[in-house]
N, C-alpha and C. Protein backbone atom coordinates (compact mmCIF):
# COMPACT_ATOMS: atom_id res chain seq x y z
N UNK A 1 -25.44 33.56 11.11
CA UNK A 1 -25.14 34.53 10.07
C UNK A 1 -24.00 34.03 9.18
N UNK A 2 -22.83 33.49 9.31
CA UNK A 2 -21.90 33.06 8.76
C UNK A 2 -22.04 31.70 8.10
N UNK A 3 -23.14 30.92 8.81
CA UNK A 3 -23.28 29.90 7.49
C UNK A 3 -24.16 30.60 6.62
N UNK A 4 -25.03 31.55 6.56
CA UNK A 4 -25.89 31.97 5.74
C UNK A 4 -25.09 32.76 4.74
N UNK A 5 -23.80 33.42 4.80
CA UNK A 5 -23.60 33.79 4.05
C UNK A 5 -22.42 33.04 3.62
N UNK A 6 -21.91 31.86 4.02
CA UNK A 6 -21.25 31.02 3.26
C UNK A 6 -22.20 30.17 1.86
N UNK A 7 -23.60 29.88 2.59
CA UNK A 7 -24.25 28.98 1.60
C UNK A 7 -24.72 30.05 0.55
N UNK A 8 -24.12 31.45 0.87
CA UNK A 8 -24.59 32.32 -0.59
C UNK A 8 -23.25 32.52 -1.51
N UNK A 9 -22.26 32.43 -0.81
CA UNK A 9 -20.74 32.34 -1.37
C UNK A 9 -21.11 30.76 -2.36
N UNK A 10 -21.04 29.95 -1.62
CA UNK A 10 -21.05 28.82 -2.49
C UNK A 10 -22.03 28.92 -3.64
N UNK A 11 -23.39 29.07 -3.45
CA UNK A 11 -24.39 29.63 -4.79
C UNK A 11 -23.41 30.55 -5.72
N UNK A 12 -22.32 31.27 -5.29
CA UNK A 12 -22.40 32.15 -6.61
C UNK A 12 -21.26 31.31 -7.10
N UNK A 13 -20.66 30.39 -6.39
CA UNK A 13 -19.58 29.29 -7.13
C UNK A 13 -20.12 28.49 -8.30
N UNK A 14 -21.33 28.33 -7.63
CA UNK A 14 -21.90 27.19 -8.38
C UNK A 14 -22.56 27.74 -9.94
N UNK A 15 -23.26 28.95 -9.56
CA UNK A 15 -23.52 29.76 -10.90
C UNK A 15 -22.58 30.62 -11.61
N UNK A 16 -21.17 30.36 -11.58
CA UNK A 16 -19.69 30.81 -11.96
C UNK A 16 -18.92 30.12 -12.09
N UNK A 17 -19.27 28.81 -12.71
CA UNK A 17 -18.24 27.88 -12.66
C UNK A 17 -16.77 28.09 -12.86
N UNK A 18 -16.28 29.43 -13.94
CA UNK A 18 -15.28 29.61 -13.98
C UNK A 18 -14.71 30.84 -12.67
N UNK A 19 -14.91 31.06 -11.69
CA UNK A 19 -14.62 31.91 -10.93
C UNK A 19 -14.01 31.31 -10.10
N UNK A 20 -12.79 31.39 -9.87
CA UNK A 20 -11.99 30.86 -8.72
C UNK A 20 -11.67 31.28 -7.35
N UNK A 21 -11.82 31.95 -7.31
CA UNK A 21 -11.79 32.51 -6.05
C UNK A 21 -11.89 34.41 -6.25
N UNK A 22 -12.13 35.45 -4.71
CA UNK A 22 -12.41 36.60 -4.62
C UNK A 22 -11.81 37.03 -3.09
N UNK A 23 -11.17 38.47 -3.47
CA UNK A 23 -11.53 38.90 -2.16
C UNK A 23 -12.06 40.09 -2.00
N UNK A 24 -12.27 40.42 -0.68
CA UNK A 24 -13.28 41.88 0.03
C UNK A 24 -12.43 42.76 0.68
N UNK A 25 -11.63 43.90 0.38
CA UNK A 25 -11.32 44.93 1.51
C UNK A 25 -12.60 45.74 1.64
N UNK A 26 -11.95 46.81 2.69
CA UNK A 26 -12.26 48.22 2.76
C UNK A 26 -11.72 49.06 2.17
N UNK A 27 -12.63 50.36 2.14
CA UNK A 27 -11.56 51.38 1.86
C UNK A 27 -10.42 51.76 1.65
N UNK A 28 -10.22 51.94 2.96
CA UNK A 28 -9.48 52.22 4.22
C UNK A 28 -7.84 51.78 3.90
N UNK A 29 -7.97 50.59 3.11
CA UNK A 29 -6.82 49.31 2.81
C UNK A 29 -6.47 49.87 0.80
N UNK A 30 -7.09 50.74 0.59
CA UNK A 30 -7.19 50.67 -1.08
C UNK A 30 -6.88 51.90 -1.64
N UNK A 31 -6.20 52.00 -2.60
CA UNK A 31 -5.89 53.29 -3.74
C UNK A 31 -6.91 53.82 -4.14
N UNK A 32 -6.96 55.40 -4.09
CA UNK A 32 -8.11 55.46 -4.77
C UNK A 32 -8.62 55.36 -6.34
N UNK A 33 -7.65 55.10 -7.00
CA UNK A 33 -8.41 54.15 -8.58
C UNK A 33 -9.28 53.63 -8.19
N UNK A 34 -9.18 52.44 -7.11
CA UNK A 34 -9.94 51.68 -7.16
C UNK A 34 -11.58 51.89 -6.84
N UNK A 35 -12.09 52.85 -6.81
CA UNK A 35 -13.25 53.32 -6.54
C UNK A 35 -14.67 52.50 -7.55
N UNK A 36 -13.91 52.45 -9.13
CA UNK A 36 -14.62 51.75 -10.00
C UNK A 36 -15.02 50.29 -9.55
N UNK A 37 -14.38 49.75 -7.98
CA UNK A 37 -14.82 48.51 -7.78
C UNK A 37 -15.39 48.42 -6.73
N UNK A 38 -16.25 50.06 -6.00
CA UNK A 38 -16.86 49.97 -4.89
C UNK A 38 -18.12 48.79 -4.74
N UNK A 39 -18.62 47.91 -4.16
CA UNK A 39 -19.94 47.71 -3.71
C UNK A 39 -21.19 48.89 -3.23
N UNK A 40 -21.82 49.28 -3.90
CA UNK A 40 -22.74 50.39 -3.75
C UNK A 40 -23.44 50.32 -2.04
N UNK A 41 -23.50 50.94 -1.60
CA UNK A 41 -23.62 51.27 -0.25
C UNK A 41 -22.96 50.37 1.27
N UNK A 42 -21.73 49.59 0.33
CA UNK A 42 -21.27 48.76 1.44
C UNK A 42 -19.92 49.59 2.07
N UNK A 43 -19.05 50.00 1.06
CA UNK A 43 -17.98 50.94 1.38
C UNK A 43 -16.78 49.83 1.85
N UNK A 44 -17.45 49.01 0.68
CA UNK A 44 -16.08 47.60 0.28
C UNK A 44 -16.26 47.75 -1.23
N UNK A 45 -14.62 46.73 -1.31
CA UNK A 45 -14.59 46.91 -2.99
C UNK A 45 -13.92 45.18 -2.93
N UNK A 46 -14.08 44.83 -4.19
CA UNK A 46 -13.79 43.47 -4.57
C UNK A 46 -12.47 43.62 -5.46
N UNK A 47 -11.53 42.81 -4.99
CA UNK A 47 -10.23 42.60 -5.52
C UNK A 47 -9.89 41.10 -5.70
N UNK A 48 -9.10 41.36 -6.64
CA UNK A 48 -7.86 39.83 -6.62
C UNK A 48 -8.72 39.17 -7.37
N UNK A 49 -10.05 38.85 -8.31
CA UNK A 49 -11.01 38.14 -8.92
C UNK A 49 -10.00 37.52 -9.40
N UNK A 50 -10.23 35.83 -9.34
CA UNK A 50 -9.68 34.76 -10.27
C UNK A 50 -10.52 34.22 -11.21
N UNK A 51 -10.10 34.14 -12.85
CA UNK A 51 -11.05 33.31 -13.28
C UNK A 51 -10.53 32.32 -14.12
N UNK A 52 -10.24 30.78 -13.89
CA UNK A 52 -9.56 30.24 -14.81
C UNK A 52 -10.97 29.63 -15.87
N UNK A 53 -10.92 29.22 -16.75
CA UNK A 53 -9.92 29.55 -17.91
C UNK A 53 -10.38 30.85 -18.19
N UNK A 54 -9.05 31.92 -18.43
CA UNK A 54 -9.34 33.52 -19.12
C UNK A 54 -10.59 33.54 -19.74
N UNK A 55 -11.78 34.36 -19.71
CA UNK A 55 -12.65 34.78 -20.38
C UNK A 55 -12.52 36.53 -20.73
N UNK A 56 -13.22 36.88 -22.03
CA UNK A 56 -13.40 38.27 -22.63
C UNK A 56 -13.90 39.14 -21.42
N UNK A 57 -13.89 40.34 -21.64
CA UNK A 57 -14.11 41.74 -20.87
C UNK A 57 -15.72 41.14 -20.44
N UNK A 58 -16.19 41.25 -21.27
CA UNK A 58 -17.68 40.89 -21.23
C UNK A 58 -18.01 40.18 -20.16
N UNK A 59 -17.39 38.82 -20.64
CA UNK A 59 -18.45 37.59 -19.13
C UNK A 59 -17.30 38.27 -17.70
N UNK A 60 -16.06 38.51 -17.97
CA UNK A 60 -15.80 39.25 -16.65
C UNK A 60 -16.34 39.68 -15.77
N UNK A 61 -16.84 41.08 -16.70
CA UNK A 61 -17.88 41.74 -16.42
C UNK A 61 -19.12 41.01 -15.45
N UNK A 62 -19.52 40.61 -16.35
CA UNK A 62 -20.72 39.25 -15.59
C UNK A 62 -20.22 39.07 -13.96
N UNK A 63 -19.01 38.58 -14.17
CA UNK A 63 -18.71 37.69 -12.97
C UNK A 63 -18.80 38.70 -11.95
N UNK A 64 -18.08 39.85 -12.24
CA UNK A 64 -17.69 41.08 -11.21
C UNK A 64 -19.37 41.68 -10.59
N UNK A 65 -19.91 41.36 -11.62
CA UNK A 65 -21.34 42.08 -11.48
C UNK A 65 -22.41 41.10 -10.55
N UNK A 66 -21.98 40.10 -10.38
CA UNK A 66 -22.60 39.10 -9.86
C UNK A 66 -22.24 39.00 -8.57
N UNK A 67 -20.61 38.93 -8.09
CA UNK A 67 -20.08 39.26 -6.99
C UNK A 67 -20.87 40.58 -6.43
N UNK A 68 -20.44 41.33 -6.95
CA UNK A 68 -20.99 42.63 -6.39
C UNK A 68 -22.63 42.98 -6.28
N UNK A 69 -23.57 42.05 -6.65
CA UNK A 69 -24.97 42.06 -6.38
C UNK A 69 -24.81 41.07 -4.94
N UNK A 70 -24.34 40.05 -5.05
CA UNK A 70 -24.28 39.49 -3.63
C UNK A 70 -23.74 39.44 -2.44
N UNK A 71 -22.67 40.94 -2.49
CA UNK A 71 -22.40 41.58 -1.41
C UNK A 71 -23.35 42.67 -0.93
N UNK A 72 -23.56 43.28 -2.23
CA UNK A 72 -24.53 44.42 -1.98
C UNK A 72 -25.69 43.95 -0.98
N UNK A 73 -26.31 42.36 -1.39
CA UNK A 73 -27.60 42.08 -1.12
C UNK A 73 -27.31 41.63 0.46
N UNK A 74 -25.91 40.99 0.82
CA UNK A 74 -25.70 40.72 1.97
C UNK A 74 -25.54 41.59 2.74
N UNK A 75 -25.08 42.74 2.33
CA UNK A 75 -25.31 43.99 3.16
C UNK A 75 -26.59 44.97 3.18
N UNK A 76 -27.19 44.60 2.97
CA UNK A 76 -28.60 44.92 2.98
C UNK A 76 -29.38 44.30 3.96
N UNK A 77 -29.12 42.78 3.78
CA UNK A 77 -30.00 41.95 4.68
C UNK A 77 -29.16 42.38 6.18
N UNK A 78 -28.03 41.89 6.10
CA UNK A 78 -27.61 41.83 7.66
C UNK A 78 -26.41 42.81 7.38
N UNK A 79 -26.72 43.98 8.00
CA UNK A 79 -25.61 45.00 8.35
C UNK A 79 -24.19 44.60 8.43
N UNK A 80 -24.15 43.20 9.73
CA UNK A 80 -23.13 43.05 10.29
C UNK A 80 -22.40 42.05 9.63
N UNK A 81 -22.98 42.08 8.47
CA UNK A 81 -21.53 41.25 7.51
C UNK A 81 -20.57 41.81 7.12
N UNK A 82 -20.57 43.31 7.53
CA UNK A 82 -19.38 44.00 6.87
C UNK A 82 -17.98 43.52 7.85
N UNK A 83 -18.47 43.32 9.25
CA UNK A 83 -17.31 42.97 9.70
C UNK A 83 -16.87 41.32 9.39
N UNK A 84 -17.58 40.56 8.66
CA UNK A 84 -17.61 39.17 8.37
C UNK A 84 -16.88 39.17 6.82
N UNK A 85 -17.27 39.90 6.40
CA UNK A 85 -16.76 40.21 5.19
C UNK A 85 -15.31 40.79 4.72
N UNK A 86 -15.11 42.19 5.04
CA UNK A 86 -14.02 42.55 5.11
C UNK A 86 -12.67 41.96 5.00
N UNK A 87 -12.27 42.53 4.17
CA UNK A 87 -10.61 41.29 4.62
C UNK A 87 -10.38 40.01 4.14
N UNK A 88 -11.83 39.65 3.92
CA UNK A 88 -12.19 37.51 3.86
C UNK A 88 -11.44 37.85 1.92
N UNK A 89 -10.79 36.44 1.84
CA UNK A 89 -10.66 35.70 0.60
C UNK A 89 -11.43 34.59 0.70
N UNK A 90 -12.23 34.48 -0.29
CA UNK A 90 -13.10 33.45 -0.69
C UNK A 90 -12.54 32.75 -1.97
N UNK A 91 -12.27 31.20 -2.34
CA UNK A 91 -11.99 30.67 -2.97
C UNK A 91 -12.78 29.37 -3.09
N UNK A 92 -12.93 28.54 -4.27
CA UNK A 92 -13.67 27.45 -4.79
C UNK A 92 -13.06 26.56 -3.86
N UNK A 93 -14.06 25.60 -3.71
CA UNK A 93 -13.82 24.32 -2.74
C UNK A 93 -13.21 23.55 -3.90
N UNK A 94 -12.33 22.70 -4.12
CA UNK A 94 -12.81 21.62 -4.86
C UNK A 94 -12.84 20.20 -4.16
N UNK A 95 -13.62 19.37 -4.37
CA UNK A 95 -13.45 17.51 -4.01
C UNK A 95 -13.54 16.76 -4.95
């Protein structure tokens, strides 16, 4: 399960070139403002998005929306990524 959802972390690197890294709380850990950054039926929200170089509201947008389809979808497939997930900072490899 954890390489499967590493080799989907890396896919969304690769189709985000400018995205530097992300992370995943819970709830539980978050203000409630932050509600506008739930994952729809995961009951995680995405914080801390890096994107060098600065891009407009727009491709942001994109990026945030892209993250958040491939948590959604990982929590769909396998339940038990929420505890794999949670908490994790994900950041770009570079070599």
């Amino acid at each position: 399960m954890l390489t499967d959802i590493q080799a989907k972390i890396d896919a969304l690197f690769a189709r985000c070139p400018m995205l530097c890294g992300f992370s995943i709380q819970d709830r539980a850990m978050l203000p409630i403002q932050l509600d506008d950054r739930a994952i729809p039926d995961a009951d995680l929200f995405i914080t801390e998005i890096g994107i060098y170089p600065k891009l407009n509201a727009d491709l942001q947008g994109e990026i945030f929306d892209e993250i958040t389809l491939l948590i959604s979808d990982l929590m769909y497939e396998e339940p038990m990524a929420y505890s794999v997930l949670r908490g994790r900072t994900f950041a770009r490899i570079l070599h």
